[in-house]
PDB file of N, CA and C in Angstrom:
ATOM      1  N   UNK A   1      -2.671 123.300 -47.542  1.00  0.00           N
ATOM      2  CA  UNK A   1      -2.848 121.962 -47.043  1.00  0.00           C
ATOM      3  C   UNK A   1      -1.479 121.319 -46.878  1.00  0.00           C
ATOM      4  N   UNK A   2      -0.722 120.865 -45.472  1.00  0.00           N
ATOM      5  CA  UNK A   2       0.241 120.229 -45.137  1.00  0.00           C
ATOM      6  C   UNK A   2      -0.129 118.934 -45.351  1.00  0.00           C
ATOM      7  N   UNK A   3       1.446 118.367 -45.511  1.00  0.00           N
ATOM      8  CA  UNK A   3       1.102 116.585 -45.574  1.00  0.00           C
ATOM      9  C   UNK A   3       1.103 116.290 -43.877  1.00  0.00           C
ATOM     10  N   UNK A   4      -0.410 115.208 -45.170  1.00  0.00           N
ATOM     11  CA  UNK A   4      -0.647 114.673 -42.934  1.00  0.00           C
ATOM     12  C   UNK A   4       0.239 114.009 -42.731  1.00  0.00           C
ATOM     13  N   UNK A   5      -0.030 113.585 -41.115  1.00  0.00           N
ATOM     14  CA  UNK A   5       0.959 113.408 -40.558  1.00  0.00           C
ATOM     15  C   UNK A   5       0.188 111.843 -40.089  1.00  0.00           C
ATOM     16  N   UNK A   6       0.940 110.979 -40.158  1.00  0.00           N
ATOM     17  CA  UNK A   6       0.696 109.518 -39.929  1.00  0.00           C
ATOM     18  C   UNK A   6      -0.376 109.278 -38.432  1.00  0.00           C
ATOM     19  N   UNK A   7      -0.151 109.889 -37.638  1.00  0.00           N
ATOM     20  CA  UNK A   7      -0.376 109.928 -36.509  1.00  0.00           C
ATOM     21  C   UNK A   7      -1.857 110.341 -36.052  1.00  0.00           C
ATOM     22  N   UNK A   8      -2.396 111.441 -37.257  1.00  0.00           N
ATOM     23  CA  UNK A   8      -3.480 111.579 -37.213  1.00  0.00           C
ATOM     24  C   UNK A   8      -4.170 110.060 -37.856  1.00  0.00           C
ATOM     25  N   UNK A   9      -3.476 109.148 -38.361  1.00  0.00           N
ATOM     26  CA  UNK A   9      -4.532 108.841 -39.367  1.00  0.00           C
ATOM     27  C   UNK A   9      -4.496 107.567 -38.554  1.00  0.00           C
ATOM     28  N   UNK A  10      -3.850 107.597 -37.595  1.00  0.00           N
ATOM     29  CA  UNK A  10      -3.974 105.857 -36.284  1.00  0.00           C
ATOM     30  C   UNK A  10      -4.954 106.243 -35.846  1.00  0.00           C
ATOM     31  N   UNK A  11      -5.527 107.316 -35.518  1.00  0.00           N
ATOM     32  CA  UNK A  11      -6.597 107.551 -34.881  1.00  0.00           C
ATOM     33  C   UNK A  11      -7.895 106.848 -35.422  1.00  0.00           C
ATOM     34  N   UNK A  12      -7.849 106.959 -36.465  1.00  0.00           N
ATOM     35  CA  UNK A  12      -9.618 106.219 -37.009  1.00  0.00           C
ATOM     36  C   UNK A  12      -9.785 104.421 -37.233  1.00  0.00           C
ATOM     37  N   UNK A  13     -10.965 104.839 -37.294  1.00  0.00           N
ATOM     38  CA  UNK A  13     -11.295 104.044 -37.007  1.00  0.00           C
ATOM     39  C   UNK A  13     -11.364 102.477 -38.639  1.00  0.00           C
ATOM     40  N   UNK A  14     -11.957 101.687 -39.028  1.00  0.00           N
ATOM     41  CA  UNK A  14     -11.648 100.551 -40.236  1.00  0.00           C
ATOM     42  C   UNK A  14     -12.356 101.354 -40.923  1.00  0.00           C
ATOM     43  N   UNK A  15     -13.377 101.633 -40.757  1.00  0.00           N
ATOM     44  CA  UNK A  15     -14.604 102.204 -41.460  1.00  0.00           C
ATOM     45  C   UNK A  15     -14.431 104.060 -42.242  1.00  0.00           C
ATOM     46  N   UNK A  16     -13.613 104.464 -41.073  1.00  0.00           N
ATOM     47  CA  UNK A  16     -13.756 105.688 -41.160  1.00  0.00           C
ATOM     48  C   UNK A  16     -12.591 105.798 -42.534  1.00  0.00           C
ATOM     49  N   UNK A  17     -11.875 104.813 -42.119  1.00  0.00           N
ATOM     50  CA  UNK A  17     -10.114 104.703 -43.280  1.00  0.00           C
ATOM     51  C   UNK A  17     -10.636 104.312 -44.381  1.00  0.00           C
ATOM     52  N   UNK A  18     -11.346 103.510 -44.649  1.00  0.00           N
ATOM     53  CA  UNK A  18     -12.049 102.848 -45.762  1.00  0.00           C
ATOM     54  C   UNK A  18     -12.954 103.886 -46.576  1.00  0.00           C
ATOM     55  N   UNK A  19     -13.515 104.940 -45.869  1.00  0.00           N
ATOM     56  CA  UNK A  19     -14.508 106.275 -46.538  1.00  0.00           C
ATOM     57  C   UNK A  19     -13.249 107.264 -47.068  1.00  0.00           C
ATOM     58  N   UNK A  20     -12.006 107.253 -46.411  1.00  0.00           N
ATOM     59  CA  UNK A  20     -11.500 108.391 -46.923  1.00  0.00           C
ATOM     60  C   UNK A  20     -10.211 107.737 -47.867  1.00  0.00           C
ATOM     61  N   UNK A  21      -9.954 106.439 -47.756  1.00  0.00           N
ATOM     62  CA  UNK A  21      -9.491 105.973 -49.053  1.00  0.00           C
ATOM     63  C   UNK A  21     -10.249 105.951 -50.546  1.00  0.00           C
ATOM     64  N   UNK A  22     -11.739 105.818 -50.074  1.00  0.00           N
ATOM     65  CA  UNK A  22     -12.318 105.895 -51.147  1.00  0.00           C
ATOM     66  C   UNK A  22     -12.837 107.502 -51.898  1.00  0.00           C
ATOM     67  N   UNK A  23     -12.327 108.773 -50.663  1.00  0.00           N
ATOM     68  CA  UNK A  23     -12.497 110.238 -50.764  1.00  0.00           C
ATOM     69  C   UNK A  23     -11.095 110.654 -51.842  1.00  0.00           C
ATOM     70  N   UNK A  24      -9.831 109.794 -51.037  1.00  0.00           N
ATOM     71  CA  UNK A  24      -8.629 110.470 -52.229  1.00  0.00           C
ATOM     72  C   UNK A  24      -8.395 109.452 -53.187  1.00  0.00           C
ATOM     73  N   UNK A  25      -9.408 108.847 -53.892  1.00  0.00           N
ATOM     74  CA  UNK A  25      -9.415 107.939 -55.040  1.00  0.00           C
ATOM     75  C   UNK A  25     -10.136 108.824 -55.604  1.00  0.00           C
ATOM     76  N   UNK A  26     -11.023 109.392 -55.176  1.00  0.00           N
ATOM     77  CA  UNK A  26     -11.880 110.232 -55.938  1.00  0.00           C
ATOM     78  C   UNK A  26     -11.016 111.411 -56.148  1.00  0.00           C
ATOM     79  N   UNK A  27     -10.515 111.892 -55.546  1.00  0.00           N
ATOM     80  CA  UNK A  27      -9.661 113.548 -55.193  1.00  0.00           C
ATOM     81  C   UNK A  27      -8.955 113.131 -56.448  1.00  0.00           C
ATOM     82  N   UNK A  28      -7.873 111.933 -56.126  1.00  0.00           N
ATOM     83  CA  UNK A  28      -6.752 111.832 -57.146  1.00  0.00           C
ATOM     84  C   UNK A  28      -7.127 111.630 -58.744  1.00  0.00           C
ATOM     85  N   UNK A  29      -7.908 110.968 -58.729  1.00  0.00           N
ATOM     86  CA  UNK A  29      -9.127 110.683 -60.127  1.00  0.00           C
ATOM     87  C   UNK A  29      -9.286 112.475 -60.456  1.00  0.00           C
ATOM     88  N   UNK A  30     -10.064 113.269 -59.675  1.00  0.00           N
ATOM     89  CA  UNK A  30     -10.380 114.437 -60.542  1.00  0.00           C
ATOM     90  C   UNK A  30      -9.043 115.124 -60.413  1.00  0.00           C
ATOM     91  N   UNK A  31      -7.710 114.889 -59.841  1.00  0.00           N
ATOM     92  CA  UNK A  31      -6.879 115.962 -60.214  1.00  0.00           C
ATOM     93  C   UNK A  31      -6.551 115.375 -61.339  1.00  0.00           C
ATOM     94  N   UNK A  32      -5.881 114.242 -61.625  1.00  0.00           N
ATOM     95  CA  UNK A  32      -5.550 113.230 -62.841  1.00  0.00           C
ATOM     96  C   UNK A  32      -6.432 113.947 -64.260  1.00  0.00           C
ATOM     97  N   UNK A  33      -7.682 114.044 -63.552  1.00  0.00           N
ATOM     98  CA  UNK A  33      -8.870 114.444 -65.088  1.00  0.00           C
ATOM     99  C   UNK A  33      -8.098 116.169 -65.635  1.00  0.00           C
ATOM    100  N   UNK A  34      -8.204 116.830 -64.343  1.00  0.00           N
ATOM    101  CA  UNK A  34      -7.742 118.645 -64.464  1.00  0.00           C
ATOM    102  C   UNK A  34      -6.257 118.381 -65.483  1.00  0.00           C
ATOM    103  N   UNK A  35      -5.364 117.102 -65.169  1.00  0.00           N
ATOM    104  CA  UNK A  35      -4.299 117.381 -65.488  1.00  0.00           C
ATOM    105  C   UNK A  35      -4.222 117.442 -67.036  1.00  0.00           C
ATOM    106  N   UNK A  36      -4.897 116.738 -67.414  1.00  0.00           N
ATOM    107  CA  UNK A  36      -5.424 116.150 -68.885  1.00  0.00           C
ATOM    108  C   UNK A  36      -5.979 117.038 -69.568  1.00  0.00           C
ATOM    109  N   UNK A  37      -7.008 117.326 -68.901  1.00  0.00           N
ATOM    110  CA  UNK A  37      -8.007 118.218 -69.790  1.00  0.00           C
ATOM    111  C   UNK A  37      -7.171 119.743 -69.661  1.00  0.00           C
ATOM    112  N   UNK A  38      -6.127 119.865 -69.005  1.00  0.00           N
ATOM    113  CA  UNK A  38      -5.217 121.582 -69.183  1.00  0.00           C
ATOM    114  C   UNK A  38      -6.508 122.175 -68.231  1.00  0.00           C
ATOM    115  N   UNK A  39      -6.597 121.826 -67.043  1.00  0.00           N
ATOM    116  CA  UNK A  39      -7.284 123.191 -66.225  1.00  0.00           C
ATOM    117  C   UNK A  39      -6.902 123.028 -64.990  1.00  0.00           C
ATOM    118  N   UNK A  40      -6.749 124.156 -64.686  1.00  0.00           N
ATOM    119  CA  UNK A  40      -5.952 124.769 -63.612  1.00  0.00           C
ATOM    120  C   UNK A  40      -5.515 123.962 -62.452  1.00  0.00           C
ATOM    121  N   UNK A  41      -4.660 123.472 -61.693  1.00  0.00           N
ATOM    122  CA  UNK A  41      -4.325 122.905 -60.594  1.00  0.00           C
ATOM    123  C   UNK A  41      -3.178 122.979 -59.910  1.00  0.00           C
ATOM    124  N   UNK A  42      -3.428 122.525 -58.551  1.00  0.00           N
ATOM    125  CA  UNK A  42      -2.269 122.914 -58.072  1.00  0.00           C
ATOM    126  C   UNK A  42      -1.346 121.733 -57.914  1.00  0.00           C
ATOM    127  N   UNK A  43       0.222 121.379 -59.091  1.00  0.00           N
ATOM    128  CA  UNK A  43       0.533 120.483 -59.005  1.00  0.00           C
ATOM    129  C   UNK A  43       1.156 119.145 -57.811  1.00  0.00           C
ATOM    130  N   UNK A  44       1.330 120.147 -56.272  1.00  0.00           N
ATOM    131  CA  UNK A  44       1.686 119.251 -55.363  1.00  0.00           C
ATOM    132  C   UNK A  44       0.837 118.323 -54.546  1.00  0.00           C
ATOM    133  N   UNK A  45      -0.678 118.699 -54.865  1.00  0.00           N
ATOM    134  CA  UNK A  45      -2.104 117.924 -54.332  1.00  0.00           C
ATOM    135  C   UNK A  45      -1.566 116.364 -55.580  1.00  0.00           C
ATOM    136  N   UNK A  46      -1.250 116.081 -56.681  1.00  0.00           N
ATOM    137  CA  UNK A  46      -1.459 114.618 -56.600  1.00  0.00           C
ATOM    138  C   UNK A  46      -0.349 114.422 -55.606  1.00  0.00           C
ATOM    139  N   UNK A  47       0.970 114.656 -55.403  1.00  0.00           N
ATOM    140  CA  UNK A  47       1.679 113.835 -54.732  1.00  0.00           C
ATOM    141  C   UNK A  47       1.392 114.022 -52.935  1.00  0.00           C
ATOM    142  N   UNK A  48       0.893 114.867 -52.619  1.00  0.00           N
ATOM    143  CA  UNK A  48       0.161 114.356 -51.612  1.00  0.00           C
ATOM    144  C   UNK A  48      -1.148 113.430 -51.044  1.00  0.00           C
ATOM    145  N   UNK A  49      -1.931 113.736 -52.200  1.00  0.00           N
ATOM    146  CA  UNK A  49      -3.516 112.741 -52.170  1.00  0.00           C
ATOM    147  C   UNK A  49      -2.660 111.265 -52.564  1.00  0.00           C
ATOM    148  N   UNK A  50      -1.222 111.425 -53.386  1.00  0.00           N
ATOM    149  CA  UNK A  50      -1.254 110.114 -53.318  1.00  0.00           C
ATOM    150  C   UNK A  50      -0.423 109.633 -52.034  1.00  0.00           C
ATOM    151  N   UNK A  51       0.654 110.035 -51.664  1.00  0.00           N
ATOM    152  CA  UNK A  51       0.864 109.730 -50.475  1.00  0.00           C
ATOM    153  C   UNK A  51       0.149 109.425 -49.155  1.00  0.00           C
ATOM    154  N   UNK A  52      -1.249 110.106 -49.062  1.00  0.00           N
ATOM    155  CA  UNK A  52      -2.496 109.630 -48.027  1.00  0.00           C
ATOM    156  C   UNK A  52      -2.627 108.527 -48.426  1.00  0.00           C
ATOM    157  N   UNK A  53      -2.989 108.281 -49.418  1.00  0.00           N
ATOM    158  CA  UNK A  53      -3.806 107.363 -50.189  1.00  0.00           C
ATOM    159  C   UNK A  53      -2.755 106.016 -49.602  1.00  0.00           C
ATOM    160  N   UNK A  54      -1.967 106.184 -50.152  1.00  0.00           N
ATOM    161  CA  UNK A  54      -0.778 105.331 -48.994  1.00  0.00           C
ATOM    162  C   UNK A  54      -0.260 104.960 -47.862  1.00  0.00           C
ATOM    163  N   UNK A  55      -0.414 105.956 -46.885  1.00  0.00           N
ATOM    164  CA  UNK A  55      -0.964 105.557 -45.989  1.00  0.00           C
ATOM    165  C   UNK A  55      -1.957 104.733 -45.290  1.00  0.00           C
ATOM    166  N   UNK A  56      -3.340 105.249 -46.139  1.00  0.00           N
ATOM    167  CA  UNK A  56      -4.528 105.131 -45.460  1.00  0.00           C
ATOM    168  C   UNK A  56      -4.690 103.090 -45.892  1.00  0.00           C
ATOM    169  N   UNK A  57      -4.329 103.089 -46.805  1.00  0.00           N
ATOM    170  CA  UNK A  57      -4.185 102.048 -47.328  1.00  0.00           C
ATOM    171  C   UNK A  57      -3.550 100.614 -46.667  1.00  0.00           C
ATOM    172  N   UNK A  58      -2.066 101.491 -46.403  1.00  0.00           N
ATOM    173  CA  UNK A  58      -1.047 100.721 -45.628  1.00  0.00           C
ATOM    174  C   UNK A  58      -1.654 100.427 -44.053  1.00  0.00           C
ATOM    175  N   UNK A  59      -2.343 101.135 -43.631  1.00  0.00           N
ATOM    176  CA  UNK A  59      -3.365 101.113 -42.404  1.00  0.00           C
ATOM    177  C   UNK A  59      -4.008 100.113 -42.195  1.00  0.00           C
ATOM    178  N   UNK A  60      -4.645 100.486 -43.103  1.00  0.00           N
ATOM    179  CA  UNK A  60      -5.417  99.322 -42.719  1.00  0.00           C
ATOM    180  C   UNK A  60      -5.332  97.873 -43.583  1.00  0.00           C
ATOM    181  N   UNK A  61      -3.923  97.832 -43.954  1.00  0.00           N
ATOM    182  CA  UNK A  61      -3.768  96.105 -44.311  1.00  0.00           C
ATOM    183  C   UNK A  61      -3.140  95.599 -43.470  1.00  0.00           C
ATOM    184  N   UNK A  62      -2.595  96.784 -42.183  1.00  0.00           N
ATOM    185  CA  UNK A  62      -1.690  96.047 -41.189  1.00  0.00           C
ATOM    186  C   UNK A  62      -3.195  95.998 -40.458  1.00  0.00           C
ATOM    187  N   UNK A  63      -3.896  96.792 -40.040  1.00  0.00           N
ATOM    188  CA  UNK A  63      -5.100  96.435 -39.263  1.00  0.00           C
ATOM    189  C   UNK A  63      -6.008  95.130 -39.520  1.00  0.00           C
ATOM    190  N   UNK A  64      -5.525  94.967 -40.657  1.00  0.00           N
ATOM    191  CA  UNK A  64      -6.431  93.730 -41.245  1.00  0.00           C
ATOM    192  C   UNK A  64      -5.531  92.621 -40.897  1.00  0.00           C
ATOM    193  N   UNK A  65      -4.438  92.724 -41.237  1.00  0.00           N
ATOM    194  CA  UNK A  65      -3.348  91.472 -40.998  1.00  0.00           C
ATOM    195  C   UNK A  65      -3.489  91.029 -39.786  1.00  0.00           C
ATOM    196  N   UNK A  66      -3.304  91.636 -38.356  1.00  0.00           N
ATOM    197  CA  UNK A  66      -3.513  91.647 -37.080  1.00  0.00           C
ATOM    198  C   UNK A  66      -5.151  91.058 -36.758  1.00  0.00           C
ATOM    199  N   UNK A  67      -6.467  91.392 -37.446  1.00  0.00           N
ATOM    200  CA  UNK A  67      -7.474  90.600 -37.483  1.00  0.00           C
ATOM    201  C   UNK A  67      -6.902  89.348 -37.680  1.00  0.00           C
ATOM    202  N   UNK A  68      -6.611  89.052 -39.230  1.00  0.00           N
ATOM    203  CA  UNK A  68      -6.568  87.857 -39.479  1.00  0.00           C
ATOM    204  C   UNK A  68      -5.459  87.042 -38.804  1.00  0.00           C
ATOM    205  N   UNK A  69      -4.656  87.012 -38.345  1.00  0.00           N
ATOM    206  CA  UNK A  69      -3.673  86.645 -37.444  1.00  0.00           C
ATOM    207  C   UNK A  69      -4.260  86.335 -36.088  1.00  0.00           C
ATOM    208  N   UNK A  70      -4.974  86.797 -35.096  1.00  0.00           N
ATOM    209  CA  UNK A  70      -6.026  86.884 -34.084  1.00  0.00           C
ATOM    210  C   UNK A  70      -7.191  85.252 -34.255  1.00  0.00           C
ATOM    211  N   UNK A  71      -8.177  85.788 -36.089  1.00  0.00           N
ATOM    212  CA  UNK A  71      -8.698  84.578 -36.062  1.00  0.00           C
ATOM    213  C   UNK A  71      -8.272  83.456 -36.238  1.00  0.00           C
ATOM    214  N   UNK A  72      -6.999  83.593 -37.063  1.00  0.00           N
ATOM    215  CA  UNK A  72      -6.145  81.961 -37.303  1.00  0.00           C
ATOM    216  C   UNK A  72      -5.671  81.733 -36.162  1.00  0.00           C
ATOM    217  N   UNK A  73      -5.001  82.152 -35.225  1.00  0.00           N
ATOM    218  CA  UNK A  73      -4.988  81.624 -33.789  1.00  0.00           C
ATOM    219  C   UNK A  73      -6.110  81.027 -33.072  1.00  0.00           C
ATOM    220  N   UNK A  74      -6.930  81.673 -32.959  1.00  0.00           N
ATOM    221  CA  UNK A  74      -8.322  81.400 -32.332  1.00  0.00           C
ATOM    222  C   UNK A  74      -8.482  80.042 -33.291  1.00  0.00           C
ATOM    223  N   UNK A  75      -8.364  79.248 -34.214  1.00  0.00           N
ATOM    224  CA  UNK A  75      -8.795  78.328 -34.725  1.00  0.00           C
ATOM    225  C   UNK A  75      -7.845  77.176 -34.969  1.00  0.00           C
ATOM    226  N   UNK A  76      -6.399  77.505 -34.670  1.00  0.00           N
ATOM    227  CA  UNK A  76      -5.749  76.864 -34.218  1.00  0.00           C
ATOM    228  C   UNK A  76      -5.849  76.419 -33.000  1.00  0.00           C
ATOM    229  N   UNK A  77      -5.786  77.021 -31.803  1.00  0.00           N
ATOM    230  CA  UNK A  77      -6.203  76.403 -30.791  1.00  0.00           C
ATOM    231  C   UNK A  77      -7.487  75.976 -30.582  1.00  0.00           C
ATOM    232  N   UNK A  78      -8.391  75.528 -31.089  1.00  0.00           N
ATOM    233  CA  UNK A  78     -10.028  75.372 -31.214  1.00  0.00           C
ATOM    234  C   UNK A  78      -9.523  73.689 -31.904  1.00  0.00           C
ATOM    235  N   UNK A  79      -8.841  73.946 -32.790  1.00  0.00           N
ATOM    236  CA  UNK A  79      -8.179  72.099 -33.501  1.00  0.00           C
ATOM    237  C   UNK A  79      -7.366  71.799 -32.431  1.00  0.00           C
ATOM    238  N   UNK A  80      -6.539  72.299 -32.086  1.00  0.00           N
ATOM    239  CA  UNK A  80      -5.555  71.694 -31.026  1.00  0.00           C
ATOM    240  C   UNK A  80      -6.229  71.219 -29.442  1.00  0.00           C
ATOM    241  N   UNK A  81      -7.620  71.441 -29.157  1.00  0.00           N
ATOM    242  CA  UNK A  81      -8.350  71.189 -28.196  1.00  0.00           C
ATOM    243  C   UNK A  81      -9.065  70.316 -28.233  1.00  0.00           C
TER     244      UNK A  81
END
């Protein structure tokens, strides 16, 4: 497994980013558990699940920022009218 690549992850969609942030919370949670409990893993999956996880994250708070930026305009000019 290569680290993804940013580019794939513009592609999706709010919803779709939001299922697989909540997929490597889970991923990173059970490697975290393997690490603890001494069973077997492969140590470069956390620093990649966490680096997605960072991404996917960073995604969509700029996607969100750009919403909310959009509706505060829209309601600024709605008072200013």
């Amino acid at each position: 497994m290569g680290l993804s690549i940013f580019n794939d992850i513009i592609t999706l969609s709010n919803t779709e980013i939001s299922e697989a942030i909540i997929q490597a919370e889970k991923e990173l949670f059970n490697l975290r558990f393997k690490k603890a409990t001494r069973q077997p893993f492969k140590p470069h999956e956390i620093k990649s699940t966490k680096r997605r996880l960072a991404q996917l994250k960073t995604l969509l708070t700029l996607r969100l920022d750009v919403i909310e930026k959009k509706r505060s305009n829209t309601l600024v000019k709605l008072i200013q009218e």
